[in-house]
C-alpha atoms as a PDB file:
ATOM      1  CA  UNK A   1      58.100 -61.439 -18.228  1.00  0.00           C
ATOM      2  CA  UNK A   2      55.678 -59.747 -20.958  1.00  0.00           C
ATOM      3  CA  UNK A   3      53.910 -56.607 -19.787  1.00  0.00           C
ATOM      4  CA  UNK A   4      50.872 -55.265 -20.935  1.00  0.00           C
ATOM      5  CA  UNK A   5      50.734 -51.543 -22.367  1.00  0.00           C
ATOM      6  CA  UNK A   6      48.079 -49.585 -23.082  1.00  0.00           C
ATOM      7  CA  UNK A   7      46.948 -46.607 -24.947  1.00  0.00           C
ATOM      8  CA  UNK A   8      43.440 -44.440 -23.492  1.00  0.00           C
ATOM      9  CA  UNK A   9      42.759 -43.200 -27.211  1.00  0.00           C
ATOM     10  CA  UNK A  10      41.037 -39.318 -26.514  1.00  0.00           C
ATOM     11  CA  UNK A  11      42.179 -36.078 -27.390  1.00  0.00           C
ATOM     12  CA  UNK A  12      43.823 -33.307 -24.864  1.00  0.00           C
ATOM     13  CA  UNK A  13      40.113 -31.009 -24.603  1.00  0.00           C
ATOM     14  CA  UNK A  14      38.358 -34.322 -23.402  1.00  0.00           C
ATOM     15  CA  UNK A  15      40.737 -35.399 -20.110  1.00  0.00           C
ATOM     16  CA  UNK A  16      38.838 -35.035 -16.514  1.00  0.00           C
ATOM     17  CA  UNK A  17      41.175 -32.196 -15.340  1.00  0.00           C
ATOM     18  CA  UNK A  18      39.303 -29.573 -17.647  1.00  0.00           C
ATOM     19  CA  UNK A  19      36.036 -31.137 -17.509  1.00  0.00           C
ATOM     20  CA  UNK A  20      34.789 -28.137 -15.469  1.00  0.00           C
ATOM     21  CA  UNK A  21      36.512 -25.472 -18.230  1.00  0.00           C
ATOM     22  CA  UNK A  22      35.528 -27.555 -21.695  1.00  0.00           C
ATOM     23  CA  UNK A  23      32.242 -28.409 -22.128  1.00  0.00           C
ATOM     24  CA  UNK A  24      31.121 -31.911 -24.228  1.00  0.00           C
ATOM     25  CA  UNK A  25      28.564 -29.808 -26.273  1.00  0.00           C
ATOM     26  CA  UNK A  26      31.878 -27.814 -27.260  1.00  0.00           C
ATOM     27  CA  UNK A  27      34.220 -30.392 -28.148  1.00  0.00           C
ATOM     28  CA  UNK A  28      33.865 -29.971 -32.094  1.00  0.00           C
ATOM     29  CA  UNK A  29      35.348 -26.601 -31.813  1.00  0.00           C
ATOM     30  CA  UNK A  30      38.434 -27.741 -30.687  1.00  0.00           C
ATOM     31  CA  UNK A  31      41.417 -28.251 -33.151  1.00  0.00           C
ATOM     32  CA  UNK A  32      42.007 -31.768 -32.765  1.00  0.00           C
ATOM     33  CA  UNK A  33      45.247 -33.833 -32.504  1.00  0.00           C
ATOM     34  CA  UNK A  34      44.449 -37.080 -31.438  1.00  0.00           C
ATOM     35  CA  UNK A  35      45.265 -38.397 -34.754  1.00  0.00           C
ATOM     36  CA  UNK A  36      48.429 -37.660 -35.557  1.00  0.00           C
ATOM     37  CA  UNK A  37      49.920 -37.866 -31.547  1.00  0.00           C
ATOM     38  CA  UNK A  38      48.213 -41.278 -31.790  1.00  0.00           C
ATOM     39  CA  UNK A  39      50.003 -42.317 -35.285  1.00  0.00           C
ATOM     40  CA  UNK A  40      53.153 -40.843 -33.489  1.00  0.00           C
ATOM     41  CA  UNK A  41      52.757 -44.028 -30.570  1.00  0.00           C
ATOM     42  CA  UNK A  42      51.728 -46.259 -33.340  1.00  0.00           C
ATOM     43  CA  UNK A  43      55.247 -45.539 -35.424  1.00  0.00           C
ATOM     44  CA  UNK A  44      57.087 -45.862 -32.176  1.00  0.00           C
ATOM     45  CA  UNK A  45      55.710 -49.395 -31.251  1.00  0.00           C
ATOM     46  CA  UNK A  46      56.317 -50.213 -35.035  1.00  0.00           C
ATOM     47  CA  UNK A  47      59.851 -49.240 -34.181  1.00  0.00           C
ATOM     48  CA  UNK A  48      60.087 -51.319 -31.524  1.00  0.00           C
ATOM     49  CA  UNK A  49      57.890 -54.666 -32.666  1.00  0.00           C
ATOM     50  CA  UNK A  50      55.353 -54.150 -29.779  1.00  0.00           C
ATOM     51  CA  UNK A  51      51.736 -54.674 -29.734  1.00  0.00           C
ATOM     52  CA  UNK A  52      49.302 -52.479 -27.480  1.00  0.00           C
ATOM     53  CA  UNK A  53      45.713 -52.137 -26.702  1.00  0.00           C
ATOM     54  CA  UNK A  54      44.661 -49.145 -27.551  1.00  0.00           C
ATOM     55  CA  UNK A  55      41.337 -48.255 -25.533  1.00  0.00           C
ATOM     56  CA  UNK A  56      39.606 -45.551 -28.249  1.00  0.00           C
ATOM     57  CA  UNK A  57      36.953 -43.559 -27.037  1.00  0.00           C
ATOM     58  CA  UNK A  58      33.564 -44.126 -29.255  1.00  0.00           C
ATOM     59  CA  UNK A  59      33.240 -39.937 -29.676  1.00  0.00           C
ATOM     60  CA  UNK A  60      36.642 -40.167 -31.491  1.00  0.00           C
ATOM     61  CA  UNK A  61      36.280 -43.258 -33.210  1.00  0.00           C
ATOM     62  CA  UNK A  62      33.096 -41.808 -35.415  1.00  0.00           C
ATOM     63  CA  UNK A  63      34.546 -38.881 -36.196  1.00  0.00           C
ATOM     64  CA  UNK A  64      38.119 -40.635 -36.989  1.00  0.00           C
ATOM     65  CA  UNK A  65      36.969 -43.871 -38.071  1.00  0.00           C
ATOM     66  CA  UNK A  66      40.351 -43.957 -39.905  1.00  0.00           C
ATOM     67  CA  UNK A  67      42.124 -44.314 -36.871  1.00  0.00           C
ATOM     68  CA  UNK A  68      40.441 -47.072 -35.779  1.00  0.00           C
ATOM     69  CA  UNK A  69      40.859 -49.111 -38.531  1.00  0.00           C
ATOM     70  CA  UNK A  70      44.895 -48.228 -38.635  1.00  0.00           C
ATOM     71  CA  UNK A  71      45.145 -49.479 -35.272  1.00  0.00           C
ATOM     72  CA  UNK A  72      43.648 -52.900 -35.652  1.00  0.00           C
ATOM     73  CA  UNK A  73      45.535 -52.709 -39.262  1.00  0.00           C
ATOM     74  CA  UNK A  74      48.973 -52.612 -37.529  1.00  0.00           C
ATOM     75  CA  UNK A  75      48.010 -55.513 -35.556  1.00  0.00           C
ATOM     76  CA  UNK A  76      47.118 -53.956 -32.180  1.00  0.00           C
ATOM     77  CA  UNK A  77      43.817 -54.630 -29.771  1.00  0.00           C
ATOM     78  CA  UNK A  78      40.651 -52.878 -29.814  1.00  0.00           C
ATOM     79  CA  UNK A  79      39.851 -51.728 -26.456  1.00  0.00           C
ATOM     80  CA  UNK A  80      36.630 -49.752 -25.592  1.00  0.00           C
ATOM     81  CA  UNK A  81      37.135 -45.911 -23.394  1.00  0.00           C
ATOM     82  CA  UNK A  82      32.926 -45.682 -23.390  1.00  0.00           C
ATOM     83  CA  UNK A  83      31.629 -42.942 -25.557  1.00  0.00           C
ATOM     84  CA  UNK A  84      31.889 -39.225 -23.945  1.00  0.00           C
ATOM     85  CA  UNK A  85      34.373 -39.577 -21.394  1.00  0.00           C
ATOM     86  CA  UNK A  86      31.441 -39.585 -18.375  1.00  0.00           C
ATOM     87  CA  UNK A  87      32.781 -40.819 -14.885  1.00  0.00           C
ATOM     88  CA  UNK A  88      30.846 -43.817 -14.351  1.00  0.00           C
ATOM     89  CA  UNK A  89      29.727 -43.332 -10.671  1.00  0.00           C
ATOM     90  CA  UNK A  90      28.169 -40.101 -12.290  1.00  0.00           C
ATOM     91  CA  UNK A  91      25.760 -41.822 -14.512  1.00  0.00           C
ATOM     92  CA  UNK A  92      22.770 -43.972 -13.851  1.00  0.00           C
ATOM     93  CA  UNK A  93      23.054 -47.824 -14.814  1.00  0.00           C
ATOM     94  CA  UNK A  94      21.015 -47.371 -18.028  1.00  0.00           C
ATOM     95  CA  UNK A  95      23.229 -44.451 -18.824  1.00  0.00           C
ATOM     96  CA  UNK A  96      26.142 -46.329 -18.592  1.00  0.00           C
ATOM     97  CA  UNK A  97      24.511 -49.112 -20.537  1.00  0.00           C
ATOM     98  CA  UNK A  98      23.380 -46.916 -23.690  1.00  0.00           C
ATOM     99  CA  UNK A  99      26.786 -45.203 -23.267  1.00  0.00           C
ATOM    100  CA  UNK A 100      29.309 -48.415 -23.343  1.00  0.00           C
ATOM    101  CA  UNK A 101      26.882 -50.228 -25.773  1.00  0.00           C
ATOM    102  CA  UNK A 102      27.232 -47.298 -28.432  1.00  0.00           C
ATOM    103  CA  UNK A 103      31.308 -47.423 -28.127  1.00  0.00           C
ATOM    104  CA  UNK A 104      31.216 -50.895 -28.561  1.00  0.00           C
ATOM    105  CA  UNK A 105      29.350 -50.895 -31.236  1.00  0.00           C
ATOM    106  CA  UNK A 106      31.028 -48.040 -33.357  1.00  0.00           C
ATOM    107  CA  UNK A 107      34.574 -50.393 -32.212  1.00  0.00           C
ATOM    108  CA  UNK A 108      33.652 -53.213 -33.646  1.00  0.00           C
ATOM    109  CA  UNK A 109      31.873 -51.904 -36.686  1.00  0.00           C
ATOM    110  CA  UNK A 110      35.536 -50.190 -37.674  1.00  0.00           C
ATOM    111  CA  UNK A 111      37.608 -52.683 -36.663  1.00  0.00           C
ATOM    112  CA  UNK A 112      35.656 -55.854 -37.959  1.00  0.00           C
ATOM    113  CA  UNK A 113      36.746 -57.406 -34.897  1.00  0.00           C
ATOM    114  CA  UNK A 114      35.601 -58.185 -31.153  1.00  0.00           C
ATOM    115  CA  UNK A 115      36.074 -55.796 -28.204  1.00  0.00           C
ATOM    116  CA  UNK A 116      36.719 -57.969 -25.056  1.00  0.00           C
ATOM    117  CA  UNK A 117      37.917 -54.802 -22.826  1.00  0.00           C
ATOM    118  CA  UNK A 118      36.948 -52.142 -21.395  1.00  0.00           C
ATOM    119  CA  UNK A 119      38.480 -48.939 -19.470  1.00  0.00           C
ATOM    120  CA  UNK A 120      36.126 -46.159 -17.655  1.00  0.00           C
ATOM    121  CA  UNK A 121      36.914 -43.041 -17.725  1.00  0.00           C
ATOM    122  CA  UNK A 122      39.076 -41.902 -15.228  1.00  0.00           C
ATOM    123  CA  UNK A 123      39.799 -45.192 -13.476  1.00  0.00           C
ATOM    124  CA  UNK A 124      35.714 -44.667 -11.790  1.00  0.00           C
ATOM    125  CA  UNK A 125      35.076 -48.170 -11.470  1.00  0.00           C
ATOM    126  CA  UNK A 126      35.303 -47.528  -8.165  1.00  0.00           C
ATOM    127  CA  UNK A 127      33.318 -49.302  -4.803  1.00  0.00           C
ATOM    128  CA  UNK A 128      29.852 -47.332  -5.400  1.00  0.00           C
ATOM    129  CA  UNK A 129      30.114 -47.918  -9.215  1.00  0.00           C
ATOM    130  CA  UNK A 130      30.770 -51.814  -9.536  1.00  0.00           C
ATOM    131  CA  UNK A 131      27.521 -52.376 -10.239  1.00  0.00           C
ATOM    132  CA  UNK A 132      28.938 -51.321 -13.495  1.00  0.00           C
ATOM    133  CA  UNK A 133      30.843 -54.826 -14.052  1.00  0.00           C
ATOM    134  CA  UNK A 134      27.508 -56.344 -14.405  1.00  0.00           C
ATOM    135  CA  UNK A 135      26.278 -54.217 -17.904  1.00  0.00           C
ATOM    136  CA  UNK A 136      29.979 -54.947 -18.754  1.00  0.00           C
ATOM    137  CA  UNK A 137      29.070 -58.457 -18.414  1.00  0.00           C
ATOM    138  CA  UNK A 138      25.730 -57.936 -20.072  1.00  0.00           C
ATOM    139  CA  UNK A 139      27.085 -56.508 -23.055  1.00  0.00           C
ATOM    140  CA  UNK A 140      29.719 -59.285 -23.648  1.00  0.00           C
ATOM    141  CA  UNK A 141      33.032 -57.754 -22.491  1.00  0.00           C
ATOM    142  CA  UNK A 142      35.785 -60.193 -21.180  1.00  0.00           C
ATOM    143  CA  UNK A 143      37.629 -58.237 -18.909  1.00  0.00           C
ATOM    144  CA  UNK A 144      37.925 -55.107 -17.209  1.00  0.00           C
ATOM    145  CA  UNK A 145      40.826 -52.656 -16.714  1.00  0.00           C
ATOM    146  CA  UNK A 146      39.325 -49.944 -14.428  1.00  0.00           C
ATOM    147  CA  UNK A 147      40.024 -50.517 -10.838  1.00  0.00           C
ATOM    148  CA  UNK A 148      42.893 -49.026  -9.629  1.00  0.00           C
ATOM    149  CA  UNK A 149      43.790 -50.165  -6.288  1.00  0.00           C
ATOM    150  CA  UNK A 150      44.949 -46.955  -4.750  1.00  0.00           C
ATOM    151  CA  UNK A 151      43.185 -43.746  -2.608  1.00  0.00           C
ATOM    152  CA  UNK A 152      42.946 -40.743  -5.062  1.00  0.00           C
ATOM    153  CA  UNK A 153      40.277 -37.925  -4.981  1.00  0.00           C
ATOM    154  CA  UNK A 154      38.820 -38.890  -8.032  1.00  0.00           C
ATOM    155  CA  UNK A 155      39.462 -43.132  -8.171  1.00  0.00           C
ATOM    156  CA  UNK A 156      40.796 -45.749  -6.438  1.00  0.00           C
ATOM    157  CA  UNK A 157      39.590 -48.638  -4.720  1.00  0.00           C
ATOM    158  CA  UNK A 158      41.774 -49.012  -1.803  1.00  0.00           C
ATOM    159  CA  UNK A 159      42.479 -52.339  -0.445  1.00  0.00           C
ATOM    160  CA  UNK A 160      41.835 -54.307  -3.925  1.00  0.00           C
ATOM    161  CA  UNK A 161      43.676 -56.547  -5.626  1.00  0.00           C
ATOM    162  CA  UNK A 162      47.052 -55.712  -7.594  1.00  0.00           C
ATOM    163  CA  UNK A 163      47.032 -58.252 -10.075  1.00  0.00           C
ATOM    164  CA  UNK A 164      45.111 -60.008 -12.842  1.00  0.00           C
ATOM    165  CA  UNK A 165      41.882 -61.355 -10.544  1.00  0.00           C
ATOM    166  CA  UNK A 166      38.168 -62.497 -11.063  1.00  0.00           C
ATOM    167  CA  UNK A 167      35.768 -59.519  -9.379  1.00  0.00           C
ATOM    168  CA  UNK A 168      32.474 -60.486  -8.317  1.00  0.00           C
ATOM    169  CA  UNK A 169      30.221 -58.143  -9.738  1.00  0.00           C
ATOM    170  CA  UNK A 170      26.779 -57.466  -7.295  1.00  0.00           C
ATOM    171  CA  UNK A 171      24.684 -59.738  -9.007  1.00  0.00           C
ATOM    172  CA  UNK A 172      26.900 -62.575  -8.294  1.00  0.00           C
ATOM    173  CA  UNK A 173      28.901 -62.650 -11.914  1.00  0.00           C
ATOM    174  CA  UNK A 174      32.630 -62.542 -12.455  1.00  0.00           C
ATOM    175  CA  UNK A 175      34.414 -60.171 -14.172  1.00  0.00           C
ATOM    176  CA  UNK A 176      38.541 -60.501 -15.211  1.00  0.00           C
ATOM    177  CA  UNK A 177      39.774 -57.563 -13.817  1.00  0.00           C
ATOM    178  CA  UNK A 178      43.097 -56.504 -14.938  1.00  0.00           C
ATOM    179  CA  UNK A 179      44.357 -53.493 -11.605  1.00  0.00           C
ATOM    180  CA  UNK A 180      46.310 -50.915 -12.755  1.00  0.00           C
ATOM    181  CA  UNK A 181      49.612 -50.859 -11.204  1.00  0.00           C
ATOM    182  CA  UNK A 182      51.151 -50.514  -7.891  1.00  0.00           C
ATOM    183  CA  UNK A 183      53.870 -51.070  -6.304  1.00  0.00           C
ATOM    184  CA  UNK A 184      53.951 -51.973  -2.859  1.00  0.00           C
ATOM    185  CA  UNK A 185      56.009 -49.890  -0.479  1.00  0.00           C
ATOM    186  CA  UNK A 186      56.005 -50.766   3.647  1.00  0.00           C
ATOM    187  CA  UNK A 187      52.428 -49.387   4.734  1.00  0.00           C
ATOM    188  CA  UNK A 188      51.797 -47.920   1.301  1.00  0.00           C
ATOM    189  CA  UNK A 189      50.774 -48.904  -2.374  1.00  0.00           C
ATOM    190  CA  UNK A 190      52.777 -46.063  -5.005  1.00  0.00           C
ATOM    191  CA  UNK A 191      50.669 -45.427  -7.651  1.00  0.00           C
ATOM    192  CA  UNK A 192      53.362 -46.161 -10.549  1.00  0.00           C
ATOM    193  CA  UNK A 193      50.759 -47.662 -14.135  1.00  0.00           C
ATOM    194  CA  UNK A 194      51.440 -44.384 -15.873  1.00  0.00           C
ATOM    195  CA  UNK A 195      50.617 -41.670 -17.209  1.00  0.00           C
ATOM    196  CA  UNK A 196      50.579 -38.392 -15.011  1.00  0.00           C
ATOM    197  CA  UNK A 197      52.510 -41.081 -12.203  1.00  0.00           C
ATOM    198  CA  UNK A 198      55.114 -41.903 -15.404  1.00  0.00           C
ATOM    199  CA  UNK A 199      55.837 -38.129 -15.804  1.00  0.00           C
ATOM    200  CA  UNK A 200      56.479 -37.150 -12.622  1.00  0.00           C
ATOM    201  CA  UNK A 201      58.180 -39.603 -11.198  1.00  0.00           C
ATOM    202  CA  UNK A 202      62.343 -40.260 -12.054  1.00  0.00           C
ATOM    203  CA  UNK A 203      62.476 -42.588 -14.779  1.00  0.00           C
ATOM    204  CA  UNK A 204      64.519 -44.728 -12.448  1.00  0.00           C
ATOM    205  CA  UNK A 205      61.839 -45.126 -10.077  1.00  0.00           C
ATOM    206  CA  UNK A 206      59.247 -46.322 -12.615  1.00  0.00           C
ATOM    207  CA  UNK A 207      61.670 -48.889 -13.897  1.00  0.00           C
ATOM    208  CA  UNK A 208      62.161 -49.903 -10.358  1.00  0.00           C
ATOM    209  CA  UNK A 209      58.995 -50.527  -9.972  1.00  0.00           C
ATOM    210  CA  UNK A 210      58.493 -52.376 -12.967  1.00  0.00           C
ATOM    211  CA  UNK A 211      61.152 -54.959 -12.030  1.00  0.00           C
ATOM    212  CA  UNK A 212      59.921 -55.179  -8.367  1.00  0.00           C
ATOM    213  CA  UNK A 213      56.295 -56.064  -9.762  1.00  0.00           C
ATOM    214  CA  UNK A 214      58.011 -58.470 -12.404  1.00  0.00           C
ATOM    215  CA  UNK A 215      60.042 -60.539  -9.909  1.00  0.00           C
ATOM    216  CA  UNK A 216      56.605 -61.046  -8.035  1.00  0.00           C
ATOM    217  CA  UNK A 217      55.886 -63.038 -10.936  1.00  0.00           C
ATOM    218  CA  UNK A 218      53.474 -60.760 -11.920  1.00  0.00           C
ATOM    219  CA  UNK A 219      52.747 -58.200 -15.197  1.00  0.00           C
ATOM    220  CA  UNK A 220      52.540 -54.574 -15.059  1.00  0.00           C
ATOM    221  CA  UNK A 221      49.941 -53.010 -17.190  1.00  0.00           C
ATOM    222  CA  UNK A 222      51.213 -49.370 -18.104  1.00  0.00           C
ATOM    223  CA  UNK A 223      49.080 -46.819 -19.512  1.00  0.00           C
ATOM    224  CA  UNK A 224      49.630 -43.378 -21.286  1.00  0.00           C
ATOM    225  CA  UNK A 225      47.561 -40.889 -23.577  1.00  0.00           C
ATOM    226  CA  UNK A 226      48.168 -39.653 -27.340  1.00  0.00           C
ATOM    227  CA  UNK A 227      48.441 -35.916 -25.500  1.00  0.00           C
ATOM    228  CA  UNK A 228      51.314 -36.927 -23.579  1.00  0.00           C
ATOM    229  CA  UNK A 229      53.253 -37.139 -26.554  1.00  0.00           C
ATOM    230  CA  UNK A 230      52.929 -33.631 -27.704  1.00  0.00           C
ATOM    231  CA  UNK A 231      53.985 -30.878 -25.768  1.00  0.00           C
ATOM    232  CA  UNK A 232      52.969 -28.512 -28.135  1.00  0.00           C
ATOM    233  CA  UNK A 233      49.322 -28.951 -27.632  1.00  0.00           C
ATOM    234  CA  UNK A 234      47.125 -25.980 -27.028  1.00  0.00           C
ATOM    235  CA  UNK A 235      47.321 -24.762 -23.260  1.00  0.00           C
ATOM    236  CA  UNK A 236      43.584 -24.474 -21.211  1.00  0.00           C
ATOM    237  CA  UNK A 237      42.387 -22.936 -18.620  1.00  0.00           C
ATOM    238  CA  UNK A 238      41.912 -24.867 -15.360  1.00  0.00           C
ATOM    239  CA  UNK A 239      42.926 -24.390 -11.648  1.00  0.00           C
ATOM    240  CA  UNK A 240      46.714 -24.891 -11.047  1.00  0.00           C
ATOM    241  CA  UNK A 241      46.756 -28.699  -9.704  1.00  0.00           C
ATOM    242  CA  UNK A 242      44.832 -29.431 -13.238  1.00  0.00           C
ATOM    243  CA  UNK A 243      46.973 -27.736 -15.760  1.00  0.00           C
ATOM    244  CA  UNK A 244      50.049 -29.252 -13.058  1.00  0.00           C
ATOM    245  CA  UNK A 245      48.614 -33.546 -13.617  1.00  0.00           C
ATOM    246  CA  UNK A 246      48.136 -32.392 -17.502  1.00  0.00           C
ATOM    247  CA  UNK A 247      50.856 -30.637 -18.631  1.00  0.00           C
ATOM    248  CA  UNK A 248      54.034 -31.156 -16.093  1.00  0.00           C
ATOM    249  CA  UNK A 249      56.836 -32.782 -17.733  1.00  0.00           C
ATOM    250  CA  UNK A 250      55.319 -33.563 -21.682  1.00  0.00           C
ATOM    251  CA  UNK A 251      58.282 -33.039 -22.993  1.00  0.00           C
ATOM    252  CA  UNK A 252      59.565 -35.764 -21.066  1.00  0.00           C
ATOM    253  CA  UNK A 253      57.060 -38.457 -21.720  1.00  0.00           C
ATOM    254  CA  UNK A 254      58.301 -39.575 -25.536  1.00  0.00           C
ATOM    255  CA  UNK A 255      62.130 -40.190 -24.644  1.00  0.00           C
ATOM    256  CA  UNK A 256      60.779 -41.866 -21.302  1.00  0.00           C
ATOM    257  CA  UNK A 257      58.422 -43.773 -23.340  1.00  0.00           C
ATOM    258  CA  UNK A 258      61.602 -45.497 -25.341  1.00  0.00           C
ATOM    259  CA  UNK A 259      63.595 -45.837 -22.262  1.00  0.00           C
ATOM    260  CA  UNK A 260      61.064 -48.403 -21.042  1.00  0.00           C
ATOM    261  CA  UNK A 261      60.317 -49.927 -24.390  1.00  0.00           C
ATOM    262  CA  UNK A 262      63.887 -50.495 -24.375  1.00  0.00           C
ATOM    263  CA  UNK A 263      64.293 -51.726 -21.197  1.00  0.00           C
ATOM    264  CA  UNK A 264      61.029 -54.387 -20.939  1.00  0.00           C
ATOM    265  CA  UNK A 265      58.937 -56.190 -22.927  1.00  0.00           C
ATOM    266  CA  UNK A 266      55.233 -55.325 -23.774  1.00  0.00           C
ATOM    267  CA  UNK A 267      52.301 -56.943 -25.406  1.00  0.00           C
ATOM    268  CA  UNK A 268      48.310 -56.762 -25.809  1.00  0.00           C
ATOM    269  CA  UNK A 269      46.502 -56.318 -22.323  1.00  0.00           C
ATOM    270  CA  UNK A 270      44.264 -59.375 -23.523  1.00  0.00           C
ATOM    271  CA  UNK A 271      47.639 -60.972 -24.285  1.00  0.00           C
ATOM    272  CA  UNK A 272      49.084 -60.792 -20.900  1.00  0.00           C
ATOM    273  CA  UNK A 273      46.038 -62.417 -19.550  1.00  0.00           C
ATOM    274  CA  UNK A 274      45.583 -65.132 -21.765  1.00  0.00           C
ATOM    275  CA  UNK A 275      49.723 -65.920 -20.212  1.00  0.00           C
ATOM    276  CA  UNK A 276      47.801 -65.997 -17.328  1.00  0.00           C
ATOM    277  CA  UNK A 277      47.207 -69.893 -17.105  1.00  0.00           C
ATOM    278  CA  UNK A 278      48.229 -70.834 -14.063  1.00  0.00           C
ATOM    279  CA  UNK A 279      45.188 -69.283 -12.725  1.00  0.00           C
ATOM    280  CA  UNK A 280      42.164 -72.064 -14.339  1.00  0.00           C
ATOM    281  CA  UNK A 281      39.808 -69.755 -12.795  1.00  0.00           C
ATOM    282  CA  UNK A 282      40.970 -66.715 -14.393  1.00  0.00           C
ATOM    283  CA  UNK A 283      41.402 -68.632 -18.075  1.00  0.00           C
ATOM    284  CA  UNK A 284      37.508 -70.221 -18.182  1.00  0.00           C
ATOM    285  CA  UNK A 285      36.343 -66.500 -17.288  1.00  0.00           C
ATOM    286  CA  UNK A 286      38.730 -65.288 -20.431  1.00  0.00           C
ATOM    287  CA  UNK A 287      37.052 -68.019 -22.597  1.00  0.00           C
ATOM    288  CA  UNK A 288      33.667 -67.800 -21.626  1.00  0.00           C
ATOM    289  CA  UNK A 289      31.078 -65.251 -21.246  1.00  0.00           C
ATOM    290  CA  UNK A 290      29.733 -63.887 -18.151  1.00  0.00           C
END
């Protein structure tokens, strides 16, 4: 079974926990270190022959167009993270419109290829903001990795689907979704796709939820940050459940990180879906528009 793993491209001052401390208008006078933690992932999947999708953030891709372009040079997928790093359910449709549309833009004008996914910020896809699936279709994306089917105080959409699925969007459309994932427990879904979940959990417990989801017949689509991978980023001020999601167990993440390269295989989110076949439904959606 091929997984899917995926990169949300932004630097360590732009995350949700400190949005209330670090101000957009105040980004630029951050040092940044996106680059070189994200050419650290880069030489690892080199290492280990695996392609990602990197979802880049359109603020960072104009000022590092570089990075961009090194990414689709090593063979990996351009993925769009929207422009500032705005929750969706916090902007109004034409907002969100003017917002994605600029990423996507800036993506495929440095990588000189398509973008055919998209990640909000912050997993806020969410029940009151799927209305956001239908600029997504608009604007000629193919699928959709937002929706995380869990109860959190910032995301989730309890109750949805856990695998690769066609979402009705309010106007009536269809949009691939791709859930980020869980793993079902009696009476409970464990929120296990990555990140913050991937560095405080046991490493044991993430690769037991790996094979559980993989001998449903199902992929798992894991996700991490470049930040994770450097533990000697600049500290920030936030309250203590903030700086506790960003910065417990850093130092942990990299030698995690080849544990599970190691242990499963990984491609391209866009990949994974097109291995999909079985579902027709699911492969006319990935080969036409909405």
């Amino acid at each position: 079974m091929c997984n899917a793993i995926t990169v949300d491209v932004e630097d360590y001052y732009q995350v949700s926990a400190f949005a209330d401390t670090v101000k957009r208008e105040d980004w630029a006078h951050y040092p940044s270190r996106v680059v070189g933690n994200t050419h650290r992932l880069l030489d690892l999947f080199d290492a280990f022959g695996v392609r990602a999708t990197f979802f880049v953030l359109g603020w960072v891709a104009e000022r590092q167009p570089g990075l961009v372009r090194e990414i689709a040079h090593r063979g990996h997928e351009i993925a769009c993270h929207g422009y500032s790093h705005q929750l969706v359910y916090n902007q109004t449709e034409a907002e969100f419109r003017e917002e994605t549309r600029r990423a996507r833009d800036i993506l495929q004008d440095q990588a000189q290829v398509p973008v055919r996914g998209y990640r909000a910020a912050s997993y806020s896809i969410t029940p009151r903001s799927l209305w956001a699936l239908d600029v997504l279709c608009e604007l000629g994306f193919r699928y959709d990795s937002s929706i995380f089917p869990v109860r959190h105080d910032r995301y989730g959409m309890p109750g949805g689907e856990r695998f690769p699925y066609l979402q009705q969007t309010p106007a009536g459309r269809h949009m691939v979704e791709f859930p980020l994932s869980t793993w079902r427990l009696p009476g409970y879904r464990l929120p296990v796709a990555g990140g913050g979940y991937f560095r405080l959990f046991p490493y044991g417990l993430t690769r037991t939820a790996f094979r559980a989801i993989n001998r449903e017949g199902q992929p798992f689509i894991f996700y991490l940050h470049p930040w994770e991978v450097d533990p000697d980023q600049p500290r920030l001020d936030g309250s203590r459940l903030s700086r506790f999601r960003h910065y417990n167990n850093l130092d942990r993440c990299l030698p995690r990180l080849r544990r599970l390269l190691q242990d499963f295989r990984f491609t391209t989110a866009w990949d994974v879906l097109g291995q999909q076949s079985r579902d027709e439904a699911l492969a006319q959606a990935l080969r036409a528009t909405c």
